[in-house]
Every structure is written in C-alpha cells, then in structure tokens.
PDB file of N, CA and C in Angstrom:
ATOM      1  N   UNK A   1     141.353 239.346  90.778  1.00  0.00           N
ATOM      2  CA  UNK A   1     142.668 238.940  90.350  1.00  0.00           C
ATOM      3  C   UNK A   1     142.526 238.071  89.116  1.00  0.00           C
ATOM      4  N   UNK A   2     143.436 238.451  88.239  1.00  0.00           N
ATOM      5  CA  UNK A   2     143.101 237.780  87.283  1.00  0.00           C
ATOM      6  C   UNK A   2     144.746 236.747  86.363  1.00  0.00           C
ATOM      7  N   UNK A   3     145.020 235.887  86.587  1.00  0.00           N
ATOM      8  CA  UNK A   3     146.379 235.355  85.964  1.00  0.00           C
ATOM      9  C   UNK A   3     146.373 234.515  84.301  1.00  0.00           C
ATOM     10  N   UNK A   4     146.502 236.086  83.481  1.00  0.00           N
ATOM     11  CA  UNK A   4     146.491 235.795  81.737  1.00  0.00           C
ATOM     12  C   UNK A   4     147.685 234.945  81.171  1.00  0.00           C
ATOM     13  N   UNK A   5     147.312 233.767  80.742  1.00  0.00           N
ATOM     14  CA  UNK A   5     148.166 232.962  80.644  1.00  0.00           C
ATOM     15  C   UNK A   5     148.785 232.998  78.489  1.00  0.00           C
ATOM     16  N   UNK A   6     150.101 233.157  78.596  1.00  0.00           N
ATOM     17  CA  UNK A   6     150.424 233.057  76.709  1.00  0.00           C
ATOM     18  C   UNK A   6     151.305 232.198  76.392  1.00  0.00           C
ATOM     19  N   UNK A   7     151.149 231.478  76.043  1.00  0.00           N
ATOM     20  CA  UNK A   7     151.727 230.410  75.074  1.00  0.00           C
ATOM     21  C   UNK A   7     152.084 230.528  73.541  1.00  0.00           C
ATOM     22  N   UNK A   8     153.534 230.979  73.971  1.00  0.00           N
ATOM     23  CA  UNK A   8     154.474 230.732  72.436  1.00  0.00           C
ATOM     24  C   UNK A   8     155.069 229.272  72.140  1.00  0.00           C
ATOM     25  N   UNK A   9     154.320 228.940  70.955  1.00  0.00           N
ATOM     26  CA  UNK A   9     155.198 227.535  70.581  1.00  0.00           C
ATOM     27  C   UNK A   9     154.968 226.256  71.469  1.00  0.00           C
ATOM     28  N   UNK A  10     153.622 226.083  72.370  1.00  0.00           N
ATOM     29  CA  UNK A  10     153.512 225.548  73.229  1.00  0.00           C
ATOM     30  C   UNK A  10     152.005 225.356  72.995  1.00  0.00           C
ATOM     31  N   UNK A  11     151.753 224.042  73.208  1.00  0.00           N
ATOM     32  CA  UNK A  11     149.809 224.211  73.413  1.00  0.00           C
ATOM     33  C   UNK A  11     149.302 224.425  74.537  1.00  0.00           C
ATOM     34  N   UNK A  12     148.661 225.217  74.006  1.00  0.00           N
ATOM     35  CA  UNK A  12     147.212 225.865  75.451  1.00  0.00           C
ATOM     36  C   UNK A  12     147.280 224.035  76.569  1.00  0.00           C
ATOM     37  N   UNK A  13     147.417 223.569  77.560  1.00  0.00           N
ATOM     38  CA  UNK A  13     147.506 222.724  78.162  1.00  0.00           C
ATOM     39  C   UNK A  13     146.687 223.056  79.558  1.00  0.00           C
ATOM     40  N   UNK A  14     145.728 222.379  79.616  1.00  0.00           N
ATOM     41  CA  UNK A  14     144.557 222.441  81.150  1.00  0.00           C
ATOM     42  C   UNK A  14     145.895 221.801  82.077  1.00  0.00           C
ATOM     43  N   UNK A  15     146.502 220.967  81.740  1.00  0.00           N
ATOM     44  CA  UNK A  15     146.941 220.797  82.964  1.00  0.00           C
ATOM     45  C   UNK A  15     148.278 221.477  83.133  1.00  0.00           C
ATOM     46  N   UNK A  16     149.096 222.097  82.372  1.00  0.00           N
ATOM     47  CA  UNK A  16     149.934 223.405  82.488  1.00  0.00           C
ATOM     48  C   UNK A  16     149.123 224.652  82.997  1.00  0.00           C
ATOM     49  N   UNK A  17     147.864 224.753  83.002  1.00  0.00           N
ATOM     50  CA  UNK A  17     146.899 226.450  83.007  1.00  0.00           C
ATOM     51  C   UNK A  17     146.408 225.724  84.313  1.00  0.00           C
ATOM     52  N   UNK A  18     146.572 224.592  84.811  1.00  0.00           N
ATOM     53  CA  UNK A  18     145.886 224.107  86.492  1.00  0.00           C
ATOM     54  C   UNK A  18     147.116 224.085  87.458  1.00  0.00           C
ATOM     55  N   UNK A  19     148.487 223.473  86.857  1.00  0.00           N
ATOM     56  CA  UNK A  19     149.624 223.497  88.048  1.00  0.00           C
ATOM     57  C   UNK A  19     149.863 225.215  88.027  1.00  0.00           C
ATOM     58  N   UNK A  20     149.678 226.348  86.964  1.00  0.00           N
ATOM     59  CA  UNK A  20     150.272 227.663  87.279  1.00  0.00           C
ATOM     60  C   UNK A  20     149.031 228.265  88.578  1.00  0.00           C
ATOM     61  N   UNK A  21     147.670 227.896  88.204  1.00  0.00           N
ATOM     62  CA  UNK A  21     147.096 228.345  88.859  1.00  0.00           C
ATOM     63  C   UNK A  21     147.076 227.661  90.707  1.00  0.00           C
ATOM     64  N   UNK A  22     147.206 226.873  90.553  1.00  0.00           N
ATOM     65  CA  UNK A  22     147.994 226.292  91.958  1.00  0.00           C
ATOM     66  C   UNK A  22     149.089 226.641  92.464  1.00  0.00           C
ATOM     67  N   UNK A  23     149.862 226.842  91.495  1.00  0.00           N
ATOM     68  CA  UNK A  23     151.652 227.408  92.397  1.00  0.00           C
ATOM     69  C   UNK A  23     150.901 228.583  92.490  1.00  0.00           C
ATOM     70  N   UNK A  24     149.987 229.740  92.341  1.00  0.00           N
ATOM     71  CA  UNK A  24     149.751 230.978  92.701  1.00  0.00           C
ATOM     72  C   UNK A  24     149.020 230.808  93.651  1.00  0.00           C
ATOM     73  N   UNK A  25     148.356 229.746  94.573  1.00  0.00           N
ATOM     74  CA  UNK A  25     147.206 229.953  95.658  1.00  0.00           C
ATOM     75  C   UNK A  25     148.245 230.365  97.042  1.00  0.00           C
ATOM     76  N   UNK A  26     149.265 230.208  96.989  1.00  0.00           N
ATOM     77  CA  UNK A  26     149.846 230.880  98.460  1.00  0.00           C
ATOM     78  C   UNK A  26     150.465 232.260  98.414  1.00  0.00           C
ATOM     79  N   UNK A  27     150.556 232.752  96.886  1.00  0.00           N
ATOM     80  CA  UNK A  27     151.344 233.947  96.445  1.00  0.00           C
ATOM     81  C   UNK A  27     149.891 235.321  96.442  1.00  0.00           C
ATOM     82  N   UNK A  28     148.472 234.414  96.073  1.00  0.00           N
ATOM     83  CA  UNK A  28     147.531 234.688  96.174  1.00  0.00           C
ATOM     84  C   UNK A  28     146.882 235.414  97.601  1.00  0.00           C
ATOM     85  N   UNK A  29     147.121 234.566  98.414  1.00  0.00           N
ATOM     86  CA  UNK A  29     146.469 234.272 100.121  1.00  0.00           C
ATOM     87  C   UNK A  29     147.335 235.771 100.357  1.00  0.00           C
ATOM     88  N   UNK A  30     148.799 235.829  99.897  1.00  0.00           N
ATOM     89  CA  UNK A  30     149.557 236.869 100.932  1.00  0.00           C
ATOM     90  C   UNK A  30     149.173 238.621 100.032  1.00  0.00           C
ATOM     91  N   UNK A  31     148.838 238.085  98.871  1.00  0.00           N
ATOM     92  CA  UNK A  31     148.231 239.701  98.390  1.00  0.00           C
ATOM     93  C   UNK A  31     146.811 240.210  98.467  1.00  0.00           C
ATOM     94  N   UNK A  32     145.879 239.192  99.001  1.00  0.00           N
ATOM     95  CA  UNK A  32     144.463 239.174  98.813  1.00  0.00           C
ATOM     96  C   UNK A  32     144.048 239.200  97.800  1.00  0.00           C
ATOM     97  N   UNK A  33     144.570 238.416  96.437  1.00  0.00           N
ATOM     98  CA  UNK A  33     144.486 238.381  95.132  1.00  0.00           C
ATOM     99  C   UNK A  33     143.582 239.859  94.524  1.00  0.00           C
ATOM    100  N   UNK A  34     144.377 240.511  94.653  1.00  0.00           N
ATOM    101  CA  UNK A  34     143.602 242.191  94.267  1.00  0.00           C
ATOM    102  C   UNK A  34     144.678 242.371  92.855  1.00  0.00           C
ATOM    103  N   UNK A  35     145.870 241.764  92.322  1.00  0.00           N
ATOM    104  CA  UNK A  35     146.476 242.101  91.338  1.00  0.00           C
ATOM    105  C   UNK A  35     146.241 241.697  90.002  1.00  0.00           C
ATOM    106  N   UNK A  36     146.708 241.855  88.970  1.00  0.00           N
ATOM    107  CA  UNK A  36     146.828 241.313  87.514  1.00  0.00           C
ATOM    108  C   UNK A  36     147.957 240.708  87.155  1.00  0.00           C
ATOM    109  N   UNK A  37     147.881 239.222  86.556  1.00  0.00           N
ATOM    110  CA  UNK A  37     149.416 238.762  86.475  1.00  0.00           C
ATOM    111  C   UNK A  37     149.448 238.025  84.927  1.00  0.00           C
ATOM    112  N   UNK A  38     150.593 238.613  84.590  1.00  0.00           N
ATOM    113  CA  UNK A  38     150.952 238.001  83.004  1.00  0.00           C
ATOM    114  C   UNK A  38     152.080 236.903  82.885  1.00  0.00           C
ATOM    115  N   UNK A  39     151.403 235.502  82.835  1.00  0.00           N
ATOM    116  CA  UNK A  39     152.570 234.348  82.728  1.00  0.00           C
ATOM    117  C   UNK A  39     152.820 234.187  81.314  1.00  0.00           C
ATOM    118  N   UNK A  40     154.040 234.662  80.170  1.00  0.00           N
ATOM    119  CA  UNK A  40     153.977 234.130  79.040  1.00  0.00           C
ATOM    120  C   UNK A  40     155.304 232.815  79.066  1.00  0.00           C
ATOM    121  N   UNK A  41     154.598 231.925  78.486  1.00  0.00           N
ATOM    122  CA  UNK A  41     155.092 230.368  78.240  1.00  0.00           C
ATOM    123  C   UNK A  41     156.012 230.284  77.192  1.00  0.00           C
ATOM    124  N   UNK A  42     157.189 229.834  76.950  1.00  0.00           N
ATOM    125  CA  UNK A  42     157.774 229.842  75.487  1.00  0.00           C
ATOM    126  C   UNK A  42     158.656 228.835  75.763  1.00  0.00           C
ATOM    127  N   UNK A  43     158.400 228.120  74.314  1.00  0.00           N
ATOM    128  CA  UNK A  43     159.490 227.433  74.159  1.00  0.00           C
ATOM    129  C   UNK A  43     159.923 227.867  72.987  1.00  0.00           C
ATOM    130  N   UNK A  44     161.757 227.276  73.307  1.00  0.00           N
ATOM    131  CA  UNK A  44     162.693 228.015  72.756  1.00  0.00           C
ATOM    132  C   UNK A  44     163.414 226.768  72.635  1.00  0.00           C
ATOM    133  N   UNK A  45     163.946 226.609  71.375  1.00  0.00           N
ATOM    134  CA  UNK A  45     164.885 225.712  70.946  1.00  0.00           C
ATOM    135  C   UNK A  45     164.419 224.222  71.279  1.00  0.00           C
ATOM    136  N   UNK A  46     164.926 222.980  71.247  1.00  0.00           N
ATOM    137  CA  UNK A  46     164.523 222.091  71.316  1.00  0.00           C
ATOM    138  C   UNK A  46     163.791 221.643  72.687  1.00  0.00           C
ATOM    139  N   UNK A  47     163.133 221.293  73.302  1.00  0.00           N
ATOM    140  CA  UNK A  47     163.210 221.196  74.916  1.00  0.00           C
ATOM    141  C   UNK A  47     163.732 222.338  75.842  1.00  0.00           C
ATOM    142  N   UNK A  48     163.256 223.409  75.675  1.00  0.00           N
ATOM    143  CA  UNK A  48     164.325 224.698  76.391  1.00  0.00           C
ATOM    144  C   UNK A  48     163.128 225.162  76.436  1.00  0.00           C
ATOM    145  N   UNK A  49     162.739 225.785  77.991  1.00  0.00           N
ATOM    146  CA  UNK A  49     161.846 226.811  78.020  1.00  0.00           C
ATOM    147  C   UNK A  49     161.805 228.269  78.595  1.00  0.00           C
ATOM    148  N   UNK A  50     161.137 229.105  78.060  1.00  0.00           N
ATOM    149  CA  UNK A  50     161.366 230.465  79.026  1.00  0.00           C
ATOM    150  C   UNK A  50     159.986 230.884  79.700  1.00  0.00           C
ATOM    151  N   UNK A  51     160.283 231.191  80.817  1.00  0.00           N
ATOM    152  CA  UNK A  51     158.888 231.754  81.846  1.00  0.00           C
ATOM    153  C   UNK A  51     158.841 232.948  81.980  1.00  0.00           C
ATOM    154  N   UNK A  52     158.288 233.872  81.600  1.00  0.00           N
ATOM    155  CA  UNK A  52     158.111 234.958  82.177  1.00  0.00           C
ATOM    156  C   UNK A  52     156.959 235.844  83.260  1.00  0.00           C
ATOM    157  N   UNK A  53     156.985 236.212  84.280  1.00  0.00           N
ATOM    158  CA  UNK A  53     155.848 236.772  84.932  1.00  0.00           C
ATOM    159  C   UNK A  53     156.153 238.377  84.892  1.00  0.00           C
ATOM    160  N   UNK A  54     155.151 238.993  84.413  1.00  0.00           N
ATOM    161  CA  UNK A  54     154.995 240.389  84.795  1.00  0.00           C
ATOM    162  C   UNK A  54     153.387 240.720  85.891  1.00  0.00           C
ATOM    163  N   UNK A  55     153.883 242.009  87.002  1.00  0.00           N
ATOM    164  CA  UNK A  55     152.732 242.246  87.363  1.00  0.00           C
ATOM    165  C   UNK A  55     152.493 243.582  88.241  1.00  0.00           C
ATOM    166  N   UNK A  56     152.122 244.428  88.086  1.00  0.00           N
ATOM    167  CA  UNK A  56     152.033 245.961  88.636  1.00  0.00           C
ATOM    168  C   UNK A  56     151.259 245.677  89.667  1.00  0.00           C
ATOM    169  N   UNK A  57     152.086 245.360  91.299  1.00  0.00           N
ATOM    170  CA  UNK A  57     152.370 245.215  92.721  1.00  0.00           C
ATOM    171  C   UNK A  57     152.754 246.261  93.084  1.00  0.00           C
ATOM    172  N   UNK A  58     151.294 247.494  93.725  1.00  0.00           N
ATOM    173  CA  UNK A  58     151.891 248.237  94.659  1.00  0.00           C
ATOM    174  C   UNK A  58     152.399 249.442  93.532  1.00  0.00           C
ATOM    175  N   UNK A  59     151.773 249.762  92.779  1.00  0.00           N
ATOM    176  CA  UNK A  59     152.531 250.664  92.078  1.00  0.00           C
ATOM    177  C   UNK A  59     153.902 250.714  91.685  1.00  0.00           C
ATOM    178  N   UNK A  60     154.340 249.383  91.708  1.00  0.00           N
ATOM    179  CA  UNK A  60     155.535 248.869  90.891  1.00  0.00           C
ATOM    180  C   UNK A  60     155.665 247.761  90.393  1.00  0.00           C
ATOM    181  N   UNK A  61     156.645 247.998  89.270  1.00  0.00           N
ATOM    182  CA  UNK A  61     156.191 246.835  87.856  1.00  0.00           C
ATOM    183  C   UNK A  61     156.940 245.859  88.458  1.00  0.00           C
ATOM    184  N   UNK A  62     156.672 244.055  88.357  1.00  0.00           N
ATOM    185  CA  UNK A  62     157.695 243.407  89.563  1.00  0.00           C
ATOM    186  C   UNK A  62     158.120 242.318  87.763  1.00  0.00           C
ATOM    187  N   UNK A  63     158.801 242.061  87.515  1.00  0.00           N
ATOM    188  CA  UNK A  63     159.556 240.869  86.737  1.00  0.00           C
ATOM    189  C   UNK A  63     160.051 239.948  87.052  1.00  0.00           C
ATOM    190  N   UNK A  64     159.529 238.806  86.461  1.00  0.00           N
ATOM    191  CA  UNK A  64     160.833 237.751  86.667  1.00  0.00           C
ATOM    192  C   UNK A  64     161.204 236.640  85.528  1.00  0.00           C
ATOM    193  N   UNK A  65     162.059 236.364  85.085  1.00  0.00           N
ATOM    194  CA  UNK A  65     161.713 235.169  84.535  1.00  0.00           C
ATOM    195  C   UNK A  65     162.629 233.691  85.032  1.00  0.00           C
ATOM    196  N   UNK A  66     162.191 232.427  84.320  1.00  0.00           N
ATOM    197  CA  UNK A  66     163.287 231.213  84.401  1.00  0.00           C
ATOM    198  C   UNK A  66     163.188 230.507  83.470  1.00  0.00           C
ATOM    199  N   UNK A  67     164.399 229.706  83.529  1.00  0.00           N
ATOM    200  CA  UNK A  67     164.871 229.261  82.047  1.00  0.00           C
ATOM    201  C   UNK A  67     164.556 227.724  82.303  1.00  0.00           C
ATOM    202  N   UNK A  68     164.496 226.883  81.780  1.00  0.00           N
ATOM    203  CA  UNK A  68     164.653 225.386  81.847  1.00  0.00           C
ATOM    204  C   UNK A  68     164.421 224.369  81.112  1.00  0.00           C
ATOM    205  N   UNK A  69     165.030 223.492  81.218  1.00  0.00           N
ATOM    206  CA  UNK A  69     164.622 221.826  80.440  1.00  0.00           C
ATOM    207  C   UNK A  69     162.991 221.439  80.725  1.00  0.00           C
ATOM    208  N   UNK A  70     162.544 221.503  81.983  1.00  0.00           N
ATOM    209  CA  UNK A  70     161.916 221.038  82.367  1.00  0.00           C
ATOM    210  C   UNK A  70     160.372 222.298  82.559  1.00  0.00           C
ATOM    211  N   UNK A  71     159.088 222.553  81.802  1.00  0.00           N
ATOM    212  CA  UNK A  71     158.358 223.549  81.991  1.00  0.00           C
ATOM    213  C   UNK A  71     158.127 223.429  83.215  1.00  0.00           C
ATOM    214  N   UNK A  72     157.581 222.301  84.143  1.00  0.00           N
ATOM    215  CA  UNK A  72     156.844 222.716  85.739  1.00  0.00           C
ATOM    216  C   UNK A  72     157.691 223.177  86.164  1.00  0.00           C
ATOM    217  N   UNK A  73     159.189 223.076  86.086  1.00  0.00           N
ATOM    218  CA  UNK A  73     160.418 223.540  87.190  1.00  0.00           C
ATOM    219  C   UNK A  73     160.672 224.625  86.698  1.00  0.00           C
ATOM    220  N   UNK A  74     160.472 225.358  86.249  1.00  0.00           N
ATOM    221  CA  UNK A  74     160.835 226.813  85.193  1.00  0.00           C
ATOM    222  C   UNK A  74     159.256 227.291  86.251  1.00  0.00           C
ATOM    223  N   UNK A  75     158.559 227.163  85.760  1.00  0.00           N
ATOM    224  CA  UNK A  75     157.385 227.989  86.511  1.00  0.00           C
ATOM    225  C   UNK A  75     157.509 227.837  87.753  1.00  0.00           C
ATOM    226  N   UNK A  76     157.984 226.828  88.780  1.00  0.00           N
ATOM    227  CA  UNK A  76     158.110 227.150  89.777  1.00  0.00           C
ATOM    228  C   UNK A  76     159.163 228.102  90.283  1.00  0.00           C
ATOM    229  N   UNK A  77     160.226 227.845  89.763  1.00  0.00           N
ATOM    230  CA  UNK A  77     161.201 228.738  89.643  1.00  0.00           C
ATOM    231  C   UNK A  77     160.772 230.103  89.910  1.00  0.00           C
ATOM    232  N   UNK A  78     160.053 230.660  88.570  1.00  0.00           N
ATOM    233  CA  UNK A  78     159.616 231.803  88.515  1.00  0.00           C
ATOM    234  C   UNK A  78     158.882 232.025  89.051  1.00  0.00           C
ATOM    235  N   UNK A  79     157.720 231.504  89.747  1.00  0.00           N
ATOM    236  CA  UNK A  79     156.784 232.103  90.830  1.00  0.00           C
ATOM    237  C   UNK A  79     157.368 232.129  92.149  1.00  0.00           C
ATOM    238  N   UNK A  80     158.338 231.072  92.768  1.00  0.00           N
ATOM    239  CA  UNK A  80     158.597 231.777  93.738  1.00  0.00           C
ATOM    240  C   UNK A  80     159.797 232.935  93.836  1.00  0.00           C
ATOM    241  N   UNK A  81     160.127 232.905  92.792  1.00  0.00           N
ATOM    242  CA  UNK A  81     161.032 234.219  93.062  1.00  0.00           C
ATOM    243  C   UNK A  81     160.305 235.397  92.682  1.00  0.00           C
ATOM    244  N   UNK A  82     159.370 235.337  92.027  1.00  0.00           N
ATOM    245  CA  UNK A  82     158.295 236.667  92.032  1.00  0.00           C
ATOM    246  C   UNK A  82     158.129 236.440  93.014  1.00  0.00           C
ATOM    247  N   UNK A  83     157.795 235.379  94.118  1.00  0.00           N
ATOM    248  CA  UNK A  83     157.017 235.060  95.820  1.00  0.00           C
ATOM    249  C   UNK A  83     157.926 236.224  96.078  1.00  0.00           C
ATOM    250  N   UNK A  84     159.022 236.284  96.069  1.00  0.00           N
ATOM    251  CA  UNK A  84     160.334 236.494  97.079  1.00  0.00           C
ATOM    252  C   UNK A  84     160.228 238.486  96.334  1.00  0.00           C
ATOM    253  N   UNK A  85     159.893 238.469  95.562  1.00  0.00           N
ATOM    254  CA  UNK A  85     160.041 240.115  94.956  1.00  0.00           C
ATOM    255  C   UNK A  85     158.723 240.901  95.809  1.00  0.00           C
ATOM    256  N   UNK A  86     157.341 239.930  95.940  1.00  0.00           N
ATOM    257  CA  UNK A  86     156.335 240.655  96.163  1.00  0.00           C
ATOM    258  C   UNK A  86     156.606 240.626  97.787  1.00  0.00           C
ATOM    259  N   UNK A  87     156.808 239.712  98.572  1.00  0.00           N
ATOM    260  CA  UNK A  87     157.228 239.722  99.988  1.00  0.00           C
ATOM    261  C   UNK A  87     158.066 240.616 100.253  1.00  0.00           C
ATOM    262  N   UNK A  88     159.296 241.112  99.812  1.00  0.00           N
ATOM    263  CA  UNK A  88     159.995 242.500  99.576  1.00  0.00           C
ATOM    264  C   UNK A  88     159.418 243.814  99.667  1.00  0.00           C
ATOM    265  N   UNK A  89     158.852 243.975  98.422  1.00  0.00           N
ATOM    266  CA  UNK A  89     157.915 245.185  98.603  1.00  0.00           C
ATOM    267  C   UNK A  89     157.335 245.044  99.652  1.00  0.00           C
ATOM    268  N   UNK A  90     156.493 244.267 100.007  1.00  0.00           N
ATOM    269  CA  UNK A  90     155.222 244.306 100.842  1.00  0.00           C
ATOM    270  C   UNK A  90     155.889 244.950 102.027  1.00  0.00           C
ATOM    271  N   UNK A  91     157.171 244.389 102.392  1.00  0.00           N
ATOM    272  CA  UNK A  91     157.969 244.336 103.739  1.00  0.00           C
ATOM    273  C   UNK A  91     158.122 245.796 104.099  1.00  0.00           C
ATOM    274  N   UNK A  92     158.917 245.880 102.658  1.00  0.00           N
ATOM    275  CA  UNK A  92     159.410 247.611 102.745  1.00  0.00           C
ATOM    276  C   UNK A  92     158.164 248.585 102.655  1.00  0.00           C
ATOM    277  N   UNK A  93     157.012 248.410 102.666  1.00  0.00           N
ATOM    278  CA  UNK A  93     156.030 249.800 102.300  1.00  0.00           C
ATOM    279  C   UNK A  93     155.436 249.283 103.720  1.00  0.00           C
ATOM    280  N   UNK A  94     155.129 248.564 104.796  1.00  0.00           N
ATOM    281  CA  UNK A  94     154.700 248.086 106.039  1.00  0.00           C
ATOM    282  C   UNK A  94     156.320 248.937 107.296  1.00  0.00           C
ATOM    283  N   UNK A  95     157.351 249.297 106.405  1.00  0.00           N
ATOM    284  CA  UNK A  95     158.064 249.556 107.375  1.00  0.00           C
ATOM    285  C   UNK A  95     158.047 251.002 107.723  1.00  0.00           C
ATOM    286  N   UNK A  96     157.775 251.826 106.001  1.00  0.00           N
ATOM    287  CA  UNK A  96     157.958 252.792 105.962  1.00  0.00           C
ATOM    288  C   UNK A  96     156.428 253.403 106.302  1.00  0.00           C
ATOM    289  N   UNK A  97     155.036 252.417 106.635  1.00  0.00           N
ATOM    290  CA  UNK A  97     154.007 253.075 107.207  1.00  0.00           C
ATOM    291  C   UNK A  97     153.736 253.359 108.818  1.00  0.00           C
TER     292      UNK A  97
END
C-alpha cells in the first residue's frame, strides 16, 4: 500500500505527511492495506483548503474531497468519508458473495 502525497501551494510538511498517514491506520487495518491512494493538498485562496483522495478499491474508482479553513479538519473530513465509501463497497460485494 502505498499513500502518494501532492502539495499545491503548500510545503511538503513531515508533520502534515505524519497526521495523513495516521488518519489512514484504521482505514488501513479494514482493507489489509493492499490499495494505492492519491491525497492531493491545495491551497486555494487565502487560508482555504482543498483535499482530495482518489483510489481504485475493488475495481472501482472511489473519490472524495473537503473543503476548509482549517488543513487537519479538511483531511479528516475527507478520509473518513472515503472511510464511509470504502465500508460501502466492501459491504455490498460481501453481500452479493
């Protein structure tokens, strides 16, 4: 598993690239980290940020993004509602096996 981290307009930050890799250790545990995940970082306008996660789960492409003042609350944002997209799938392909 591998989580490629991009930063628009934002510096490369160890301790932004250590809290993403932590909000992923329970999103991790429930996929057996077997996926590829793309977090791109942006800031936008003064203090405004955008999160985006992409990641091909299961033979489907899963998206999400969040918006915010605040970068840690924007990434959390967005990882657990990717949480909430990949728990979905997972649910539905366990029902239909």
């Amino acid at each position: 598993m591998t989580i490629h981290l991009t930063f628009n307009n934002i510096r490369n930050s160890d301790a932004v690239t250590k809290h993403i890799h932590e909000m992923f250790e329970e999103l991790l545990k429930i996929i057996d980290n077997k996926y590829r995940f793309h977090v791109r970082l942006n800031k936008e306008h003064d203090q405004h940020y955008h999160v985006g996660i992409t990641c091909n789960f299961l033979s489907k492409h899963l998206v999400t993004a969040s918006d915010g003042s605040n970068l840690y609350k924007a990434v959390g944002r967005a990882i657990e509602s990717f949480r909430t997209q990949v728990l979905k799938k997972a649910g539905k392909l366990r029902c239909v096996s």
